[in-house]
N, C-alpha and C. Protein backbone atom coordinates (compact mmCIF):
# COMPACT_ATOMS: atom_id res chain seq x y z
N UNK A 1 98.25 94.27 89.85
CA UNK A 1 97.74 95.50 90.46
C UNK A 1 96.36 95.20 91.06
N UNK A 2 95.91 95.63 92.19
CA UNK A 2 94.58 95.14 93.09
C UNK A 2 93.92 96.29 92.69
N UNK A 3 92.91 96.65 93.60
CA UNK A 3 91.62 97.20 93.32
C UNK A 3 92.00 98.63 94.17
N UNK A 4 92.36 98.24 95.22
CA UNK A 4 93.21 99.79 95.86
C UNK A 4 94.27 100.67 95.50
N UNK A 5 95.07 99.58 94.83
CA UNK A 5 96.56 100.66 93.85
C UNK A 5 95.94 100.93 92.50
N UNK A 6 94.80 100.82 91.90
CA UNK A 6 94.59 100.76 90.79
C UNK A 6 93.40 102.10 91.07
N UNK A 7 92.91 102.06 91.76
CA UNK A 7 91.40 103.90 92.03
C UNK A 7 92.31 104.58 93.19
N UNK A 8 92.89 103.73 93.89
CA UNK A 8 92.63 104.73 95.35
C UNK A 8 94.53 105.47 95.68
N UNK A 9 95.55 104.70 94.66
CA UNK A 9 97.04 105.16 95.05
C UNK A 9 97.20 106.38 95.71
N UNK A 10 97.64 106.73 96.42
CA UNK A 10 98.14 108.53 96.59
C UNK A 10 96.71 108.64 97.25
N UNK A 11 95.70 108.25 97.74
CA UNK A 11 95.04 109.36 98.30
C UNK A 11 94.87 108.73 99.73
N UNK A 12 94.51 109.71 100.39
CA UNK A 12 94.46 109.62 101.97
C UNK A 12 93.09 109.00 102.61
N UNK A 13 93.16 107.53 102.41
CA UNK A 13 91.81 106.84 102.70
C UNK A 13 91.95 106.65 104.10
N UNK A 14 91.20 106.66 105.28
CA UNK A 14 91.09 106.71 106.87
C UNK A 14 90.43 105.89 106.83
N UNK A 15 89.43 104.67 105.86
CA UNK A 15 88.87 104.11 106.87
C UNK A 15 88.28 103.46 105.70
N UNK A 16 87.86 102.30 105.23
CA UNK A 16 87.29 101.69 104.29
C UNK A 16 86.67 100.47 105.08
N UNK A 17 85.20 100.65 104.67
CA UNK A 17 84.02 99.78 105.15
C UNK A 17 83.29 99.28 103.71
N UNK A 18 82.73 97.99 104.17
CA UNK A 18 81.45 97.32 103.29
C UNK A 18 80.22 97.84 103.91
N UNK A 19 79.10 98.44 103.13
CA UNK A 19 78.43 98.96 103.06
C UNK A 19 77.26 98.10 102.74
N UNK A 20 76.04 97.88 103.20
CA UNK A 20 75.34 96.60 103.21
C UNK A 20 73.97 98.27 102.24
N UNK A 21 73.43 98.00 100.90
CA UNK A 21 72.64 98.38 100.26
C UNK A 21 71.16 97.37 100.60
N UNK A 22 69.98 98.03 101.25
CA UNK A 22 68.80 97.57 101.76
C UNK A 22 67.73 97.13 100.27
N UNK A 23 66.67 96.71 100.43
CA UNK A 23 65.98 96.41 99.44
C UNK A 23 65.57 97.63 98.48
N UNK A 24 65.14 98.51 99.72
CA UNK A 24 64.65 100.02 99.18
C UNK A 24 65.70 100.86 98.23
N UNK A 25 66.92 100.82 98.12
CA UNK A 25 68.03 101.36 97.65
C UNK A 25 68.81 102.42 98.66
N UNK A 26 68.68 101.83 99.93
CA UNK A 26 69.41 103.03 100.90
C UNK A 26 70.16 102.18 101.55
N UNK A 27 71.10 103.04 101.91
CA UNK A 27 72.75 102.58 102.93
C UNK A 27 72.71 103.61 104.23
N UNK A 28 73.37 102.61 105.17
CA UNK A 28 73.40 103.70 106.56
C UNK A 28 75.31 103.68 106.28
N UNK A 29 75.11 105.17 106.23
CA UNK A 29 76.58 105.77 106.48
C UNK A 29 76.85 105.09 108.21
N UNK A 30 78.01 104.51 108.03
CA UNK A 30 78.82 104.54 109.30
C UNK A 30 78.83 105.18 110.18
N UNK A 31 79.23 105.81 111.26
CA UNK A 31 78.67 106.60 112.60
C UNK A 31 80.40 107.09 112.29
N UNK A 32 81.03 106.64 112.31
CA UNK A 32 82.78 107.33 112.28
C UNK A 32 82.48 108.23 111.33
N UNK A 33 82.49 107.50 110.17
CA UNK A 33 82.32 108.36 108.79
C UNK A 33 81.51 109.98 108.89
N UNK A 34 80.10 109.19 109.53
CA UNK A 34 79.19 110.65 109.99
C UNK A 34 80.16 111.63 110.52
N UNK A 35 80.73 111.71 111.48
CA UNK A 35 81.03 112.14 113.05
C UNK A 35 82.02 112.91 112.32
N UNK A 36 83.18 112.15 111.89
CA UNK A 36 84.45 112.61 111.36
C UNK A 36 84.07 113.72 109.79
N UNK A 37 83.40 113.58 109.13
CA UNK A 37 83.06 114.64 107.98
C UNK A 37 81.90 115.33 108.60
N UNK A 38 81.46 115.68 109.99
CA UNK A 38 80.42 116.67 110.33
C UNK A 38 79.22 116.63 109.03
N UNK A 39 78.45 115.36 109.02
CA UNK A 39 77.33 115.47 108.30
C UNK A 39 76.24 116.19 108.64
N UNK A 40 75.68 116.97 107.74
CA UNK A 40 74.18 117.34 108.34
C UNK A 40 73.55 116.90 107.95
N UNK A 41 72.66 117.64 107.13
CA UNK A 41 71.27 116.65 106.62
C UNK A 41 71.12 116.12 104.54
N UNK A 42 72.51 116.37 104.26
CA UNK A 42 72.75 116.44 102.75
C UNK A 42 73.79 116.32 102.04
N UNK A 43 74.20 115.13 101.47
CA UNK A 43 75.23 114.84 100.68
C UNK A 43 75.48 114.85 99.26
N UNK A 44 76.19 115.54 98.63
CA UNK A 44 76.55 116.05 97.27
C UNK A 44 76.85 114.27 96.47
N UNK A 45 76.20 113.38 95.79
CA UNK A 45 76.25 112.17 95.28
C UNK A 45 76.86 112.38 93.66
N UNK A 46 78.13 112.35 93.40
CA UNK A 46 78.43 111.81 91.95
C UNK A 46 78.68 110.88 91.55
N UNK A 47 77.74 110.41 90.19
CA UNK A 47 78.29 109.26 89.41
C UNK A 47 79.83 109.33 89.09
N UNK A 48 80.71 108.37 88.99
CA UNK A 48 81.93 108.01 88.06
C UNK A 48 81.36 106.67 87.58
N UNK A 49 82.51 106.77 86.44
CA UNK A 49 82.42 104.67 86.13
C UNK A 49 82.32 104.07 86.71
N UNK A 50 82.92 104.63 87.83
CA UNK A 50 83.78 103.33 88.72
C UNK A 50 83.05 103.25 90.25
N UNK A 51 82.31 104.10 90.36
CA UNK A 51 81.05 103.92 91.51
C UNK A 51 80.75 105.23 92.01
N UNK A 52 80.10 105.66 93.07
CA UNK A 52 79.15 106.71 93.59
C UNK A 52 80.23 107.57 94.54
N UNK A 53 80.81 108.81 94.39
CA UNK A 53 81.34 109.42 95.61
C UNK A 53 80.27 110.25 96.63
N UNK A 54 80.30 109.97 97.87
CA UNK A 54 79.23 111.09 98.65
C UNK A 54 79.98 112.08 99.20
N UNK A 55 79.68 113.24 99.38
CA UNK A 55 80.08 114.14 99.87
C UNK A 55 79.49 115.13 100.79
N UNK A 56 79.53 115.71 102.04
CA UNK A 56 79.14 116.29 102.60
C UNK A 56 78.79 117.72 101.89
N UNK A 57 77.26 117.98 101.83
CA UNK A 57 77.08 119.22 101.20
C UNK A 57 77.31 120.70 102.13
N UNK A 58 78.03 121.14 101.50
CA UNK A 58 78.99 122.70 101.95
C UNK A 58 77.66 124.07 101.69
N UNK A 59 77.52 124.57 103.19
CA UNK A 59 76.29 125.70 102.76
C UNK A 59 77.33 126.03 101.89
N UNK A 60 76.16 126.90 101.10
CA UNK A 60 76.68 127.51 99.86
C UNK A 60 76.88 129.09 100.40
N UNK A 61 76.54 129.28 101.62
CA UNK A 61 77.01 130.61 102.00
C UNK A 61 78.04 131.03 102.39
N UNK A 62 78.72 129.84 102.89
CA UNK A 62 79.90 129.67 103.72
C UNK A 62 80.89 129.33 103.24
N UNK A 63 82.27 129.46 103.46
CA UNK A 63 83.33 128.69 102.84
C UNK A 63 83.55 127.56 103.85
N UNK A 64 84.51 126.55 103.53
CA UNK A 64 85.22 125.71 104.31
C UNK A 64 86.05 126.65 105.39
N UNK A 65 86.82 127.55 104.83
CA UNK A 65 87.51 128.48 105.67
C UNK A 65 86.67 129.00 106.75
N UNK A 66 85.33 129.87 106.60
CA UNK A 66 84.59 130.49 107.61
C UNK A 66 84.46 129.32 108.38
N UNK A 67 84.07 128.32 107.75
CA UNK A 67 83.67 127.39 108.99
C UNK A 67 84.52 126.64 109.74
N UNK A 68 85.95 126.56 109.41
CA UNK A 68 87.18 125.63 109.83
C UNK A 68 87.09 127.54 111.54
N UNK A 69 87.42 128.67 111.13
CA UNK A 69 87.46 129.67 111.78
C UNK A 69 86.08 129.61 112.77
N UNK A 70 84.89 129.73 112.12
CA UNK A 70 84.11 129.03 113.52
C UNK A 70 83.84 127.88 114.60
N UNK A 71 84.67 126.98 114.29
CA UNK A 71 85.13 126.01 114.80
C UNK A 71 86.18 126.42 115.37
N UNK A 72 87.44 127.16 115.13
CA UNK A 72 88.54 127.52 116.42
C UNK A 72 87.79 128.14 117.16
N UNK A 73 87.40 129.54 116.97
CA UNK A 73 86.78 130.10 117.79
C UNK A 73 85.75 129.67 118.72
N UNK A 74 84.60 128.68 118.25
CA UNK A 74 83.74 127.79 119.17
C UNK A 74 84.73 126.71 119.92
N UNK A 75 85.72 126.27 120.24
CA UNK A 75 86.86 125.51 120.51
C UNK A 75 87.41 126.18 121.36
N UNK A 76 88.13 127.29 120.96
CA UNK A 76 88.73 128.29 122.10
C UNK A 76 87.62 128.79 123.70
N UNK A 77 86.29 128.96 122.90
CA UNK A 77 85.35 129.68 123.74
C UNK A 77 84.91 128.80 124.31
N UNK A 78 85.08 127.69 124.83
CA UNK A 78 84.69 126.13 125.58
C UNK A 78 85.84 125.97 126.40
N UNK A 79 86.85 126.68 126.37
CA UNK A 79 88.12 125.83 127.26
C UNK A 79 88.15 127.08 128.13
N UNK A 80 87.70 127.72 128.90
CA UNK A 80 87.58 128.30 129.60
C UNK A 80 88.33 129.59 130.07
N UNK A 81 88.88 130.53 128.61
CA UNK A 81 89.86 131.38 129.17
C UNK A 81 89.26 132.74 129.50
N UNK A 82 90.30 133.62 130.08
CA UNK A 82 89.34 135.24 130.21
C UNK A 82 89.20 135.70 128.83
N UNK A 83 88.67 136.98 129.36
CA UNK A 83 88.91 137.88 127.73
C UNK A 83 89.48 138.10 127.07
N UNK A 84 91.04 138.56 127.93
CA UNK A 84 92.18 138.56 127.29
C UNK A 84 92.84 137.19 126.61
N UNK A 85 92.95 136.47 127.25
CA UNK A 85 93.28 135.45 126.95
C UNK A 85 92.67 134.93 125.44
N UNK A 86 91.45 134.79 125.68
CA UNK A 86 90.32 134.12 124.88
C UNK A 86 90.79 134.88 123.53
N UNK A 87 91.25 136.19 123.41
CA UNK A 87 91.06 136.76 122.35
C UNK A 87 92.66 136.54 121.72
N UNK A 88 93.90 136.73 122.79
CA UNK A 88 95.09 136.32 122.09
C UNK A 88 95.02 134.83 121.59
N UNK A 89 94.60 133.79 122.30
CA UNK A 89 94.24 132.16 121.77
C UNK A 89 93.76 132.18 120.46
N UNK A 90 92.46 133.24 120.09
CA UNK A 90 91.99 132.85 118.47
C UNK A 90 92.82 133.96 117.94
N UNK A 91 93.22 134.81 117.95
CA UNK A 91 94.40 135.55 117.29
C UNK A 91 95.08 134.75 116.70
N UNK A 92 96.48 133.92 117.74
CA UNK A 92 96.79 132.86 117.42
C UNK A 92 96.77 131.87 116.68
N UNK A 93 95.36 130.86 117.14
CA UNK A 93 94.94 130.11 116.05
C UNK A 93 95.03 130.03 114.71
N UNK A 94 93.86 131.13 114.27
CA UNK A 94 93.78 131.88 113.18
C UNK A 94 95.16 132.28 112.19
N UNK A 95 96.03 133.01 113.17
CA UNK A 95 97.63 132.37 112.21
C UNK A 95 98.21 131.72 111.99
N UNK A 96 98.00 131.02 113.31
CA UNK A 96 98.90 129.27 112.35
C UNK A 96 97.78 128.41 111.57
N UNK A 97 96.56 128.48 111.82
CA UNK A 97 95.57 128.17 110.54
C UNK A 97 95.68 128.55 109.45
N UNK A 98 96.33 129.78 109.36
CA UNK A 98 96.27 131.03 108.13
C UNK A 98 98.00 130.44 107.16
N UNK A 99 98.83 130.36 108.03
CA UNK A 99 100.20 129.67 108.01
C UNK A 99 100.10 128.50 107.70
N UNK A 100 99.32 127.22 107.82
CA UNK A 100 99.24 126.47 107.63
C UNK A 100 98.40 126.22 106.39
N UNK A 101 97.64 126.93 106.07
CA UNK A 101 97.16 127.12 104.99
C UNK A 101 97.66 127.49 103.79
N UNK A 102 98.60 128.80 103.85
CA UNK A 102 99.56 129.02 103.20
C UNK A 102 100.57 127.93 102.56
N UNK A 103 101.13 127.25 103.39
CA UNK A 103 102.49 126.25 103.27
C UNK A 103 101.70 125.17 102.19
N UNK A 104 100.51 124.64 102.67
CA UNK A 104 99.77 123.57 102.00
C UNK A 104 99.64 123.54 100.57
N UNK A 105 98.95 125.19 100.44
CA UNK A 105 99.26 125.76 99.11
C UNK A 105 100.28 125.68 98.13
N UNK A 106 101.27 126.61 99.01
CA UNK A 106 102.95 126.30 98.07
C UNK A 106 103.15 124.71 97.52
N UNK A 107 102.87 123.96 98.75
CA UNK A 107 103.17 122.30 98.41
C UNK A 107 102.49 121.93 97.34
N UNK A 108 100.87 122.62 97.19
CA UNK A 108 100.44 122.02 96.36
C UNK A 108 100.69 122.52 94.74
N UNK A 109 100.94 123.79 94.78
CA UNK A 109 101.47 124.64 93.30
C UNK A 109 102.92 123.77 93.23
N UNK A 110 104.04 123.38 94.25
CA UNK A 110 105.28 122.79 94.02
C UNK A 110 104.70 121.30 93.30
N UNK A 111 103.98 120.28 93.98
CA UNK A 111 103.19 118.99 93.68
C UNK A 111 103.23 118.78 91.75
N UNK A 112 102.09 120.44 91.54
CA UNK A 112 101.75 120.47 90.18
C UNK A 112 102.90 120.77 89.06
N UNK A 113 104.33 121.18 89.63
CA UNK A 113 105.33 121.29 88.70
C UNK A 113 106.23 120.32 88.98
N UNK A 114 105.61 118.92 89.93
CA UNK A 114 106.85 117.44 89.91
C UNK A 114 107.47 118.17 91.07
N UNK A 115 107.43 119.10 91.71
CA UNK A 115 108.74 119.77 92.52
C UNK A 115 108.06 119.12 93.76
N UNK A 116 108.24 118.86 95.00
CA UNK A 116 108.14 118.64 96.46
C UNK A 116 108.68 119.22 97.23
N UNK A 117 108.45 120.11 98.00
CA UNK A 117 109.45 120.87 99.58
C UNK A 117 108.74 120.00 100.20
N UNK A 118 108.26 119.11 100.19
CA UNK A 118 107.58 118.25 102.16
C UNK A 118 108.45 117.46 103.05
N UNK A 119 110.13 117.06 101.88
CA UNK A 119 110.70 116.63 102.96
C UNK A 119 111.90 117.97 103.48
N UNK A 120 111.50 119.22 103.17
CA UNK A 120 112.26 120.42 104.05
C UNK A 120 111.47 120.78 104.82
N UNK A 121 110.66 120.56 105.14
CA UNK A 121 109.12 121.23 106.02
C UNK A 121 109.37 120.31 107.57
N UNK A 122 110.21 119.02 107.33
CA UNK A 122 109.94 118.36 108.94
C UNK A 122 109.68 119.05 110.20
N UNK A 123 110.00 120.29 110.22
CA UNK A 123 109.89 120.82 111.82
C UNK A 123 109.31 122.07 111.61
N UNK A 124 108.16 122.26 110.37
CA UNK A 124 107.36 123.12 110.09
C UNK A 124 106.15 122.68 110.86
N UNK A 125 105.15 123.79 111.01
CA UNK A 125 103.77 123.47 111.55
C UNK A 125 103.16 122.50 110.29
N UNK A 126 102.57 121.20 110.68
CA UNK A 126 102.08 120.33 109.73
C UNK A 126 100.75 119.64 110.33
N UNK A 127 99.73 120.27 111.37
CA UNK A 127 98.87 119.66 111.37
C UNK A 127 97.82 120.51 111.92
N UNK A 128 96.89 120.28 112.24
CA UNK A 128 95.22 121.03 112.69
C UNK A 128 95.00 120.69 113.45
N UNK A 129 95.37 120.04 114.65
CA UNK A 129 94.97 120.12 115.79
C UNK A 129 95.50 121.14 116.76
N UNK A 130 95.91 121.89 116.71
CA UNK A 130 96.42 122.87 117.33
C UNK A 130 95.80 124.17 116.93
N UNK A 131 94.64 123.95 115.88
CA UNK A 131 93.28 125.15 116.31
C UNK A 131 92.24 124.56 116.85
N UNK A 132 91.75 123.72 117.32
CA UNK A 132 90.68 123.11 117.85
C UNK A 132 91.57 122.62 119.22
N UNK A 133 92.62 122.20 119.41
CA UNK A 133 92.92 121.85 120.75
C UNK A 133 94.16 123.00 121.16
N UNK A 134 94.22 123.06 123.02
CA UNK A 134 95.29 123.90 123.10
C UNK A 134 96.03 123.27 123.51
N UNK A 135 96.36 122.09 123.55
CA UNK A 135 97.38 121.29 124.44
C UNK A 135 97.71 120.01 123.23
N UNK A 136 98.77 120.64 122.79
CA UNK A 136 100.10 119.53 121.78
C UNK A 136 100.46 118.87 122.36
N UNK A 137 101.51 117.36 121.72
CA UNK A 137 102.78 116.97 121.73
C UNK A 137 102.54 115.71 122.75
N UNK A 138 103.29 115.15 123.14
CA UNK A 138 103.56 113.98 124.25
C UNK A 138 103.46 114.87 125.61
N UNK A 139 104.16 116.02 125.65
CA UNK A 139 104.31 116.81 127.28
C UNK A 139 103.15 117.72 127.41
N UNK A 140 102.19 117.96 126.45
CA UNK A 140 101.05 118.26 127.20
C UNK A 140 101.17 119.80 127.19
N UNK A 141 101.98 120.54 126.33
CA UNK A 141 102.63 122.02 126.80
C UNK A 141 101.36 123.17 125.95
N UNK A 142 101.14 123.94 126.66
CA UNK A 142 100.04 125.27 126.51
C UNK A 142 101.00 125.21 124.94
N UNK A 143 100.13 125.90 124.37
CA UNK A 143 100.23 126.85 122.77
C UNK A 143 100.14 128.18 123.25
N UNK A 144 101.73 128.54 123.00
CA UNK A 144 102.04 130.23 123.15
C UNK A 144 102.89 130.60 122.39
């Protein structure tokens, strides 16, 4: 067993870097890493045994949700639609965000009793780019 099937099995790693620690005791986070977890100015640091997790610190005013929703909406309001439009687009969004949220859930209460629905879900909504972008798929087709 290696060092990756033994901490990291089952979880969804995107990107694993060596990290060069300076004399002073500081590391420069990666620029992907930054970019892709929207860092600001503060990361949540826990000890384990087994080394340091960082985490992007979450205002404490806000949920992940408010802010995943100000992000469609700042997303929608950049691509240039009318009023009408603009307002059925985050309508939209917002439900298959809301739907997609939902399903994730079930999977994960099914997960915690050994049960799995993820291979009945194939031609269910299964991803997030389709609140931040309006144009899916290989053909490029509007979200309506």
């Amino acid at each position: 067993m290696n060092y990756y099937t033994e901490h990291f099995d089952g979880l969804n790693i995107l990107e694993n870097r060596e990290i060069t620690v300076t004399g002073k005791r500081q590391i420069t986070i990666p620029k992907s890493f930054y970019e892709r977890l929207s860092i600001d100015k503060t990361l949540q640091a826990f000890l384990t045994p087994d080394g340091i997790y960082l985490k992007p610190k979450q205002n404490e005013d806000e949920s992940v949700y408010d802010e995943d929703i100000k992000s469609i909406i700042k997303k929608v309001m950049s691509e240039g639609y009318s009023s009408e439009e603009m307002v059925e687009e985050i309508a939209y969004r917002i439900k298959k965000y809301n739907e997609f949220i939902d399903n994730r859930i079930r999977e994960f209460e099914k997960d915690l009793g050994n049960e799995s629905e993820s291979d009945d879900l194939e031609d269910e909504f299964n991803g997030l780019d389709v609140f931040f972008d309006s144009e899916i798929g290989k053909d490029d087709q509007k979200i309506k």
